[in-house]
N, C-alpha and C. Protein backbone atom coordinates (compact mmCIF):
# COMPACT_ATOMS: atom_id res chain seq x y z
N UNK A 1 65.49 37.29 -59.19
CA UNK A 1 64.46 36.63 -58.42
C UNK A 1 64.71 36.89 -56.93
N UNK A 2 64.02 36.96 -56.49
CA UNK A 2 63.75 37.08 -55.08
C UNK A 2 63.73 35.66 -54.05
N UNK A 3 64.26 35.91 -53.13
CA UNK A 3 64.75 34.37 -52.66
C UNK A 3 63.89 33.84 -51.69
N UNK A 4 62.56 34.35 -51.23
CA UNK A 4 61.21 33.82 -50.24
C UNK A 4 60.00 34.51 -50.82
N UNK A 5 59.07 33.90 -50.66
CA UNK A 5 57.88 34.08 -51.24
C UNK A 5 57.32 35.60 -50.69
N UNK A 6 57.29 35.05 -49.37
CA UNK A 6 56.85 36.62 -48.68
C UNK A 6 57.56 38.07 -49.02
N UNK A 7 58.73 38.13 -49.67
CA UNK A 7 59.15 39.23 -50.31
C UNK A 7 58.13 39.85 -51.21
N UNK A 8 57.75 38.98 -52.40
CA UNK A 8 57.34 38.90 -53.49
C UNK A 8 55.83 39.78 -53.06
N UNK A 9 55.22 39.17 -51.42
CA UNK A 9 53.96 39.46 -51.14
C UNK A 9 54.31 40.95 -50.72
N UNK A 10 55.15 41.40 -49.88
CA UNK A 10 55.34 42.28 -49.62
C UNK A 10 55.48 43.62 -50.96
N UNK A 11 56.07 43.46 -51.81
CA UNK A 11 56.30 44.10 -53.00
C UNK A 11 55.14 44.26 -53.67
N UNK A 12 54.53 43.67 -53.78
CA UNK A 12 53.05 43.90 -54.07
C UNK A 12 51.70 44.38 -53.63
N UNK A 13 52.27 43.94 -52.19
CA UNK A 13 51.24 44.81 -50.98
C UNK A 13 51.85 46.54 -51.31
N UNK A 14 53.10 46.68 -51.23
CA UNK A 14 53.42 48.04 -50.84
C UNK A 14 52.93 49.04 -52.58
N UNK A 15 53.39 48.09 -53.33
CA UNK A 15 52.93 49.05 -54.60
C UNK A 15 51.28 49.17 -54.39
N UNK A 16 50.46 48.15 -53.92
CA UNK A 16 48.90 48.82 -53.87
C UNK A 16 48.75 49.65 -52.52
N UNK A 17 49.76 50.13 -51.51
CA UNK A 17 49.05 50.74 -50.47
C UNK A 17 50.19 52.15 -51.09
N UNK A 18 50.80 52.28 -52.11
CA UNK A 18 51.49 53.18 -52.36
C UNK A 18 50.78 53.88 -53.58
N UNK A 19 50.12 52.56 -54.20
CA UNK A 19 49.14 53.91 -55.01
C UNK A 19 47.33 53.87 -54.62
N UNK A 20 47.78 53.88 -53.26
CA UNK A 20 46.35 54.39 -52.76
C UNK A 20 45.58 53.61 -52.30
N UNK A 21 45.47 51.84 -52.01
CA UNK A 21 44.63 51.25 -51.39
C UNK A 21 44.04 51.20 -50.08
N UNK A 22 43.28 51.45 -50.06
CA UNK A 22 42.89 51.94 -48.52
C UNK A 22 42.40 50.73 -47.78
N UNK A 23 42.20 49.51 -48.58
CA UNK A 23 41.92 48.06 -48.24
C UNK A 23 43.02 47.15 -48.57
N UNK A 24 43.14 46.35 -47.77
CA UNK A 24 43.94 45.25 -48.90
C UNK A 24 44.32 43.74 -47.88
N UNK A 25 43.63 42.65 -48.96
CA UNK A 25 43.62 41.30 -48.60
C UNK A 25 45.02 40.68 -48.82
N UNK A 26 45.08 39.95 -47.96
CA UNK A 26 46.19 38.61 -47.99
C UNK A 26 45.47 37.42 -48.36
N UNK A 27 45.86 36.30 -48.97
CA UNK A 27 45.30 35.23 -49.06
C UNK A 27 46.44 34.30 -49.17
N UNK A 28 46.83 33.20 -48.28
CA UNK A 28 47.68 32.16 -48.60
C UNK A 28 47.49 30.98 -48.04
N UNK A 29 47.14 29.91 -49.31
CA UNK A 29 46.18 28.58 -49.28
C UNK A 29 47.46 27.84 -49.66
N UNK A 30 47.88 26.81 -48.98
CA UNK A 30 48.74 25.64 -48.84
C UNK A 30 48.57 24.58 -49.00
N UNK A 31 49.00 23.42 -49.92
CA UNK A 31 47.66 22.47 -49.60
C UNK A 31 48.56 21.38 -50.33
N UNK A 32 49.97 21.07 -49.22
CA UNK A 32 50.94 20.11 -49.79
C UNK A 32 50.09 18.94 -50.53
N UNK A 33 49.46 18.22 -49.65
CA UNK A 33 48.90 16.91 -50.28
C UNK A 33 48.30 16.75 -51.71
N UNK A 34 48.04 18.24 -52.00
CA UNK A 34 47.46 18.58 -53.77
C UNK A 34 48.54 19.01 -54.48
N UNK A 35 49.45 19.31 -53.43
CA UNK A 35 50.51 20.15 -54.22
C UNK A 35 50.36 21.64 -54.85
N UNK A 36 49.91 22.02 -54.20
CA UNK A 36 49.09 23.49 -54.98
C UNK A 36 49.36 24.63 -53.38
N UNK A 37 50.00 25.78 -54.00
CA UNK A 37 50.25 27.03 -53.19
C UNK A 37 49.04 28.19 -53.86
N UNK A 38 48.41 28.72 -53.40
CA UNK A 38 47.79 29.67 -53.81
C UNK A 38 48.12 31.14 -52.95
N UNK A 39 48.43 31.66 -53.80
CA UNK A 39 48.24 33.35 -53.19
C UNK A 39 47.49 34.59 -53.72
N UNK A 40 46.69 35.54 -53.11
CA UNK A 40 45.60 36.23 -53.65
C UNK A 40 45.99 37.21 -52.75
N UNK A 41 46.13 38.78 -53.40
CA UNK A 41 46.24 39.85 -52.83
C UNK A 41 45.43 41.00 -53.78
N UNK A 42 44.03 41.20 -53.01
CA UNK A 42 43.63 42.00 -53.15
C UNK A 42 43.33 43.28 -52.94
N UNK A 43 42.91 44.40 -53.67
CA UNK A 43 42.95 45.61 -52.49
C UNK A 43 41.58 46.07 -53.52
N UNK A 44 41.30 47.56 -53.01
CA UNK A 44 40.22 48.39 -53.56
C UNK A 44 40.64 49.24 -54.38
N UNK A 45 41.50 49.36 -55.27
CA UNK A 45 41.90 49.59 -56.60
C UNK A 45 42.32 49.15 -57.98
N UNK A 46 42.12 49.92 -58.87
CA UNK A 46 42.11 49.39 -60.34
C UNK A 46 43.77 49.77 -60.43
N UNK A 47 44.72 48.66 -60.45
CA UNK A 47 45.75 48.82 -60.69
C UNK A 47 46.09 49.23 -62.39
N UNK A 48 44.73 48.81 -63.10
CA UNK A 48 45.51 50.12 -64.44
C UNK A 48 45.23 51.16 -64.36
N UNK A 49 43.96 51.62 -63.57
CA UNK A 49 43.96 53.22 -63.82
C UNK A 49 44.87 54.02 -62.80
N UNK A 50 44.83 53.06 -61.38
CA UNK A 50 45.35 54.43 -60.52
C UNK A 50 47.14 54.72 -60.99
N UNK A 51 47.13 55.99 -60.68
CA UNK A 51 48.40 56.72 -61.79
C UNK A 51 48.93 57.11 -59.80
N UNK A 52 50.02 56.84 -59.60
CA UNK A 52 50.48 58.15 -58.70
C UNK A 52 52.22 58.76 -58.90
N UNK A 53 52.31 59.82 -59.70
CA UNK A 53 53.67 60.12 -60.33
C UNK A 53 54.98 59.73 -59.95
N UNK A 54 54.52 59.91 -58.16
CA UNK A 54 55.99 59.87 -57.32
C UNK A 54 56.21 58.54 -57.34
N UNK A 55 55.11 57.42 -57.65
CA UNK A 55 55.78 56.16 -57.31
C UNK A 55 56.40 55.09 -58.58
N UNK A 56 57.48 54.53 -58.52
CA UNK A 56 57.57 54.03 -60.15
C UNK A 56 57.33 52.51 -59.54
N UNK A 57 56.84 51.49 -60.21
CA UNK A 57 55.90 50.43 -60.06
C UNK A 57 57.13 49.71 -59.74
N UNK A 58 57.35 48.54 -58.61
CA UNK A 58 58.67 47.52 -58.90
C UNK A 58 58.24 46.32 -60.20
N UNK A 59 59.21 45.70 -59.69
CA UNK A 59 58.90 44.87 -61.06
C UNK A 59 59.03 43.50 -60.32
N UNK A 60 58.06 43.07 -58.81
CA UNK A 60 57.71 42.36 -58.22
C UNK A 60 56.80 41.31 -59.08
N UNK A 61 55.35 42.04 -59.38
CA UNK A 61 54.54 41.23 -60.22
C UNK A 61 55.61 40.31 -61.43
N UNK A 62 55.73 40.78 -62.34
CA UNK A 62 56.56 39.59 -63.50
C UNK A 62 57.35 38.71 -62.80
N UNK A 63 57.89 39.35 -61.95
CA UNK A 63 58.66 38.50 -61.31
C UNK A 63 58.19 37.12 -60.60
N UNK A 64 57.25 37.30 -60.03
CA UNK A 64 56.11 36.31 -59.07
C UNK A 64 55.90 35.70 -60.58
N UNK A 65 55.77 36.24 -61.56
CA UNK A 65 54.96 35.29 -62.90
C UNK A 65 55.83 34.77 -63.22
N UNK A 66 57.35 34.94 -63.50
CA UNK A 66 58.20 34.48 -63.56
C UNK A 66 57.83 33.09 -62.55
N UNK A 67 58.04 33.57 -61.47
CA UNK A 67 58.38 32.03 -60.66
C UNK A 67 57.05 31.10 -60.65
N UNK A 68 55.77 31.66 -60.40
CA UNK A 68 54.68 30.86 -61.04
C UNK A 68 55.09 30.35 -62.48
N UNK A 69 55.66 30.40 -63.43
CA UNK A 69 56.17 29.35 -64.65
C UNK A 69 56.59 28.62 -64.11
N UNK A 70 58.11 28.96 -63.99
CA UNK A 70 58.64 27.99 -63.44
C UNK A 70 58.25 27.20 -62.40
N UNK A 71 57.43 26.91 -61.89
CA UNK A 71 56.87 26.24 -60.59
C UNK A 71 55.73 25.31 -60.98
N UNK A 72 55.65 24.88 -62.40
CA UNK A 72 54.30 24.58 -63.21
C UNK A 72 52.55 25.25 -62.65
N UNK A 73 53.05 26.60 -62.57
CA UNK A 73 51.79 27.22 -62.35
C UNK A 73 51.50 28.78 -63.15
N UNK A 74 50.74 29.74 -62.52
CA UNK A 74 50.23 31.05 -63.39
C UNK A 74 49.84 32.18 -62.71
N UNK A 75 50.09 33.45 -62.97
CA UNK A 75 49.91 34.35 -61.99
C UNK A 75 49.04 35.35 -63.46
N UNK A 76 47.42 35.47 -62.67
CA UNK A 76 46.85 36.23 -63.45
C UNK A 76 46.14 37.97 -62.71
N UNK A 77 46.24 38.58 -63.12
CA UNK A 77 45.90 40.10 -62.38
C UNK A 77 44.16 40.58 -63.32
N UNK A 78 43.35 40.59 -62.45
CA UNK A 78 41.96 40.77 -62.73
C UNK A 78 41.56 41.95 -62.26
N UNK A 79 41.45 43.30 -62.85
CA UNK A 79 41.21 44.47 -62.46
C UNK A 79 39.26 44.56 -62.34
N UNK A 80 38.81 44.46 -61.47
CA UNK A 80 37.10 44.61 -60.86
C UNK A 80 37.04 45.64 -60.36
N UNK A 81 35.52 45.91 -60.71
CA UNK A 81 34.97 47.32 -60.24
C UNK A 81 35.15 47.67 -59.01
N UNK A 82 35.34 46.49 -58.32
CA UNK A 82 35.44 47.05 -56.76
C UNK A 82 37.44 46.86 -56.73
N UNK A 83 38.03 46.86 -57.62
CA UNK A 83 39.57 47.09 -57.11
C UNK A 83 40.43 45.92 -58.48
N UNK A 84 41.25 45.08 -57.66
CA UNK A 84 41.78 44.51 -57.91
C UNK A 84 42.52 43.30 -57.48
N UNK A 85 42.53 41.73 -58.54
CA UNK A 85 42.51 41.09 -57.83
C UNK A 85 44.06 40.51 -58.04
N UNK A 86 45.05 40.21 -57.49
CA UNK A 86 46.30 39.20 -58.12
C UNK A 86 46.22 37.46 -57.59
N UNK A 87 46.53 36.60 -58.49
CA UNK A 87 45.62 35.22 -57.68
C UNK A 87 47.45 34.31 -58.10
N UNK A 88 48.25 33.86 -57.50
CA UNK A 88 49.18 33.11 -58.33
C UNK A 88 48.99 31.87 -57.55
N UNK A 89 49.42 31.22 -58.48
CA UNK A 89 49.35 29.36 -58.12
C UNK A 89 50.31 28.98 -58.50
N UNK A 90 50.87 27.91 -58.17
CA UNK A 90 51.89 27.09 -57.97
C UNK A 90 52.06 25.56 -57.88
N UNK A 91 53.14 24.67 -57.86
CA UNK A 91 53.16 23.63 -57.09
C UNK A 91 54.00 23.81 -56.32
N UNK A 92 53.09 23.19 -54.94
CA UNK A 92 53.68 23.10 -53.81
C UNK A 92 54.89 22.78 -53.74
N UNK A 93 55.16 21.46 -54.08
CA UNK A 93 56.49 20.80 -53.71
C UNK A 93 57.34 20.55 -54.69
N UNK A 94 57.53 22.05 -55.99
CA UNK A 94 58.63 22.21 -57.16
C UNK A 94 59.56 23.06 -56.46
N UNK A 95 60.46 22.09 -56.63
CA UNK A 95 62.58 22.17 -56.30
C UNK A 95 62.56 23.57 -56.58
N UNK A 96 61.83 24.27 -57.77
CA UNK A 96 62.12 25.55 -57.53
C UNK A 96 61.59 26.90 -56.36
N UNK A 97 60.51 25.91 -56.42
CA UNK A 97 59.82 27.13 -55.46
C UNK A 97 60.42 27.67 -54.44
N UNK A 98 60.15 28.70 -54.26
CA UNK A 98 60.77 30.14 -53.24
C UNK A 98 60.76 29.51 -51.54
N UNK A 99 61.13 29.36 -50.41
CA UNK A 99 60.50 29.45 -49.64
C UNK A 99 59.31 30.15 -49.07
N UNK A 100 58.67 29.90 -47.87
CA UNK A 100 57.40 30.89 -48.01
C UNK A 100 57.82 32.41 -46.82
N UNK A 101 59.10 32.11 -46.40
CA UNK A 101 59.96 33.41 -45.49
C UNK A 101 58.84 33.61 -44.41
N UNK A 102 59.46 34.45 -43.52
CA UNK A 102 58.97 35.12 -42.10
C UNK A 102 57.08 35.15 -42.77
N UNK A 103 56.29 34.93 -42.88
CA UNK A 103 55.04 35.60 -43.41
C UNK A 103 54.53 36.57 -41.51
N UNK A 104 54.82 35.98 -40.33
CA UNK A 104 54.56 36.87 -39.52
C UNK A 104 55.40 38.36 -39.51
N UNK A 105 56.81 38.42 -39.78
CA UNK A 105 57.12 39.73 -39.62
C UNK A 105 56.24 40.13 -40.98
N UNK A 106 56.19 40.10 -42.26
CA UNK A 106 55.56 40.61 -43.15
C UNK A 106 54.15 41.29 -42.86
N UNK A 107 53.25 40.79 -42.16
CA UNK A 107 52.20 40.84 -41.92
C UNK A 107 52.71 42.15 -40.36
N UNK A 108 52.95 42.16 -39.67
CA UNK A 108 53.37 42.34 -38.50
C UNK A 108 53.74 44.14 -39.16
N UNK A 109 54.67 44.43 -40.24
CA UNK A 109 55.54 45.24 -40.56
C UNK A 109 54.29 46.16 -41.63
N UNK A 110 53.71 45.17 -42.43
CA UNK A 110 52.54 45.95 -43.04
C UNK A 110 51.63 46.68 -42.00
N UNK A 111 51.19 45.75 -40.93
CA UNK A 111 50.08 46.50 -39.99
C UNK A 111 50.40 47.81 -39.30
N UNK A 112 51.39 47.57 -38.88
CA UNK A 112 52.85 48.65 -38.32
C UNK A 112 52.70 49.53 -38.85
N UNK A 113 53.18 49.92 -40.32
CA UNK A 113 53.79 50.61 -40.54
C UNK A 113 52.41 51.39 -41.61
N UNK A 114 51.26 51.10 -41.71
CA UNK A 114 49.81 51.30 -42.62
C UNK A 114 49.15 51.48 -41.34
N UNK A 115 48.63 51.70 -40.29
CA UNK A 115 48.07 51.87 -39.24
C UNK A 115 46.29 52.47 -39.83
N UNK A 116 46.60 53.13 -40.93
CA UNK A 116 45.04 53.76 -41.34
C UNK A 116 44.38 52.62 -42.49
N UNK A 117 45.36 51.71 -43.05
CA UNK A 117 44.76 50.99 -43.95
C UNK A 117 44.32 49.63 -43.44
N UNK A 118 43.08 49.23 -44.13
CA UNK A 118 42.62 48.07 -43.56
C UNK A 118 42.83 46.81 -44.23
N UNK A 119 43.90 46.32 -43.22
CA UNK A 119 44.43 44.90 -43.79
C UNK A 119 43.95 43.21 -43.24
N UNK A 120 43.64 42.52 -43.80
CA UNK A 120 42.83 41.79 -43.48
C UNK A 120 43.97 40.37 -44.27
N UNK A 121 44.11 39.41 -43.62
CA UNK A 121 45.24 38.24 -43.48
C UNK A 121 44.66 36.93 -43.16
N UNK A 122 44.89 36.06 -44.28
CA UNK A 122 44.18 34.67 -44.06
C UNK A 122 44.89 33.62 -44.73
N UNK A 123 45.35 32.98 -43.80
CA UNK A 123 46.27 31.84 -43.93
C UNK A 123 45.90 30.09 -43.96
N UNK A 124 45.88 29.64 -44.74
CA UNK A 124 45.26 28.08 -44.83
C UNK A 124 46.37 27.29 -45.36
N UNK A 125 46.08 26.02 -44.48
CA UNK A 125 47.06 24.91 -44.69
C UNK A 125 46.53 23.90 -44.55
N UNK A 126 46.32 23.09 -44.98
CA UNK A 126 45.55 21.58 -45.45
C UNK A 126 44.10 21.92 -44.91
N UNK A 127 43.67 22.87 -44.89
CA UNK A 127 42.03 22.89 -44.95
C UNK A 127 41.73 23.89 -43.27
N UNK A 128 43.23 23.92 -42.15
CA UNK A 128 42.88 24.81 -41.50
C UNK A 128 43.35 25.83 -41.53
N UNK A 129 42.59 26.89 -40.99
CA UNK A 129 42.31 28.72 -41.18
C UNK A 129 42.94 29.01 -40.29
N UNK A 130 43.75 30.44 -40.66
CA UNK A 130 44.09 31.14 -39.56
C UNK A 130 43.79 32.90 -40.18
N UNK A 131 43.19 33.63 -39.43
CA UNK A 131 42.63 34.92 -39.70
C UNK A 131 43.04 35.88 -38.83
N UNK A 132 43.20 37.17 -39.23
CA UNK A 132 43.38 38.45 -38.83
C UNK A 132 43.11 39.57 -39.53
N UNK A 133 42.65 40.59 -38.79
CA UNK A 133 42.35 41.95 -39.51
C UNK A 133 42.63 42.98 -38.79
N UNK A 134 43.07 43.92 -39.14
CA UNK A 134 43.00 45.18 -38.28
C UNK A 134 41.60 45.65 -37.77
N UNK A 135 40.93 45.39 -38.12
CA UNK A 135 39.80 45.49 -37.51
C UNK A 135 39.70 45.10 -36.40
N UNK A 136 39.69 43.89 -36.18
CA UNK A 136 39.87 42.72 -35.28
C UNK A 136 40.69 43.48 -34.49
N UNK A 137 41.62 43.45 -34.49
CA UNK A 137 42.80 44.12 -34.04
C UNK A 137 42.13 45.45 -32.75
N UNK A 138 41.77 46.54 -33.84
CA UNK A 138 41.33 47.97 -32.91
C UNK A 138 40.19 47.66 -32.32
N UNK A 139 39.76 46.43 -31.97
CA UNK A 139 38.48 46.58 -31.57
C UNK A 139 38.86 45.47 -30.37
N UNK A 140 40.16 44.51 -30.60
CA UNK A 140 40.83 44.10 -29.16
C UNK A 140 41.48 44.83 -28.41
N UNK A 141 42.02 45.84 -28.99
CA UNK A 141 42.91 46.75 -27.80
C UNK A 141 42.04 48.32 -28.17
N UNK A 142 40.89 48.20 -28.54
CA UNK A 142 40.04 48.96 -27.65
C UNK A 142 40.46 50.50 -27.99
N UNK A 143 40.85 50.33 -29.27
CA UNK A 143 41.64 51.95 -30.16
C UNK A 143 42.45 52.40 -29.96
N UNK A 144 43.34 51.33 -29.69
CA UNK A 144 44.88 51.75 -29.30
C UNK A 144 45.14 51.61 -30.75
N UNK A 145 46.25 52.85 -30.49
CA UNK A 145 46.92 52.99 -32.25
C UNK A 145 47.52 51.48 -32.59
N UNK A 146 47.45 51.17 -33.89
CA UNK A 146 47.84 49.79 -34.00
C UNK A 146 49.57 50.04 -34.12
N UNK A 147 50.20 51.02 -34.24
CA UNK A 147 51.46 51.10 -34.42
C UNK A 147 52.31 51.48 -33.20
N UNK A 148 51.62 50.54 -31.75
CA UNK A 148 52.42 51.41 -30.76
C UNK A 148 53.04 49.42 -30.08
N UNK A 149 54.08 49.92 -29.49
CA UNK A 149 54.91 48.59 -29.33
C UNK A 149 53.86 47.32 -28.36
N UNK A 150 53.31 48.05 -27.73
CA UNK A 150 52.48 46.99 -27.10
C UNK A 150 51.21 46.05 -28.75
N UNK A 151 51.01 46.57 -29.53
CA UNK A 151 50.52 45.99 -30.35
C UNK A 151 51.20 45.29 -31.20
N UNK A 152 52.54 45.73 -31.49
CA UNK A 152 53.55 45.19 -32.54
C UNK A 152 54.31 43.76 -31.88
N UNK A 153 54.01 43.71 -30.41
CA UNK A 153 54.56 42.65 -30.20
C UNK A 153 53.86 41.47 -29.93
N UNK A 154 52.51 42.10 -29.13
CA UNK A 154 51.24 40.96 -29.31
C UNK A 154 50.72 40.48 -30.89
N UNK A 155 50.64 41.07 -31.74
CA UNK A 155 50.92 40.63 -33.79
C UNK A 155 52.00 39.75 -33.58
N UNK A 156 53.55 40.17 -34.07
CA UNK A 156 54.30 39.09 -33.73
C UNK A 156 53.90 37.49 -33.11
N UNK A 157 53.46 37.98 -32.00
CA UNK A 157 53.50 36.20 -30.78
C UNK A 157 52.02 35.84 -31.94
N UNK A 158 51.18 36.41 -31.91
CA UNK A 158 49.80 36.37 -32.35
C UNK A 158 49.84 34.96 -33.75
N UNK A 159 50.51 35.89 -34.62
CA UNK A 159 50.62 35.19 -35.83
C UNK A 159 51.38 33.99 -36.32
N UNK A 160 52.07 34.69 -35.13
CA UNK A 160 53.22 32.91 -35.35
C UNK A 160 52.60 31.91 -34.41
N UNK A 161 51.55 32.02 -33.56
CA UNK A 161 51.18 30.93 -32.67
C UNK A 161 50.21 30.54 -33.26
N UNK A 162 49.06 31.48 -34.33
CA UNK A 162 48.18 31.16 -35.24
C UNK A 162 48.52 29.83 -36.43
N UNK A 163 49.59 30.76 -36.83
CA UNK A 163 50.60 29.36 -37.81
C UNK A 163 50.67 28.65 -37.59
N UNK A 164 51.90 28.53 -36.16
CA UNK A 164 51.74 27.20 -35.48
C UNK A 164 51.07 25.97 -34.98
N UNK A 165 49.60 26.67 -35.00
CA UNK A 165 48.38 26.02 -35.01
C UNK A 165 47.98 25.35 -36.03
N UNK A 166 47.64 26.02 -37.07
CA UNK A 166 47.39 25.39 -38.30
C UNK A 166 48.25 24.43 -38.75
N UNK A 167 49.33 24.54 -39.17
CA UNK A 167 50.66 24.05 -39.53
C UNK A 167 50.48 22.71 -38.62
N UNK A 168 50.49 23.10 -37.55
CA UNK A 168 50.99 21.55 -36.12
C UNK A 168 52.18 21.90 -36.40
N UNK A 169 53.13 22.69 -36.54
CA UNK A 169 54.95 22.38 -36.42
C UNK A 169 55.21 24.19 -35.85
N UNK A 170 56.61 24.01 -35.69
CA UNK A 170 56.42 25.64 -34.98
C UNK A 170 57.25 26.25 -36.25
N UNK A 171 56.66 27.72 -36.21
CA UNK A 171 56.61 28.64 -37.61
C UNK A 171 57.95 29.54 -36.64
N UNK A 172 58.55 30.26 -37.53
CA UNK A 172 59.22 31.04 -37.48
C UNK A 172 58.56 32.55 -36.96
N UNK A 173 59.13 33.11 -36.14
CA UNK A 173 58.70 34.53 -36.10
C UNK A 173 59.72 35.68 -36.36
């Protein structure tokens, strides 16, 4: 098992931008007072058909299903015409659950280091939003490559002050 949640997201982001997603969603809904974690990572591929030889799949997904059991929750994978969807749920506040780790370097390190893929990041915690996209992104700094240090460090401050917002407590960066 993997010892923070955001690993788990990361491992799963990289196997869909490794076999080819040229899109791909974040989704992470918080919602102590229900007790319910939701996470949804989508992209624009059919994770059963696309094949790519060089890459061998981790074994992130079972694993996340793994800890969705144990967490009295379920991690189901819905392959749609337009891609694919992964949705896991949880309870919030089970002794087992993972922490939820850095989610700004994660986010920060995907944008970085995918500069052509379009990643799009949405974070909720008791009902408030926090959003980002690369889109968003090249169209604030005006087509500056998203992988050059003046962008990697405005992401960083960006996302963790976004958090911090939502949250009301200060997030880790």
């Amino acid at each position: 098992m993997l010892k923070e949640l955001s690993s788990y997201i990361y491992g799963i982001a990289y196997d869909c931008i490794e076999l080819g997603a040229a899109v791909l969603n974040i989704e992470i809904d918080e919602e102590p007072a229900n007790d319910l974690l939701t996470i949804v990572i989508s992209n624009n591929i059919n994770w059963q058909t696309a094949y790519n030889p060089s890459h061998k799949p981790s074994a992130v997904i079972p694993l996340l299903r793994q800890v969705c059991d144990l967490c009295g929750g379920r991690l189901t994978v819905k392959n749609l015409a337009s891609g694919s969807k992964l949705t896991s749920i949880m309870q919030y506040n089970h002794a087992d659950k993972p922490p939820m780790g850095s989610v700004p370097c994660l986010i920060q390190d995907l944008i970085l280091s995918n500069p052509n893929i379009g990643i799009s990041y949405t974070h909720r915690y008791d009902g408030r939003e926090y959003r980002l996209s690369t889109q968003q992104i090249t169209s604030m700094f005006d087509g500056v490559p998203l992988n050059t240090p003046i962008v990697a460090s405005w992401l960083k401050e960006h996302i963790g002050e976004g958090l911090t917002q939502i949250m009301q407590e200060k997030v880790l960066k």
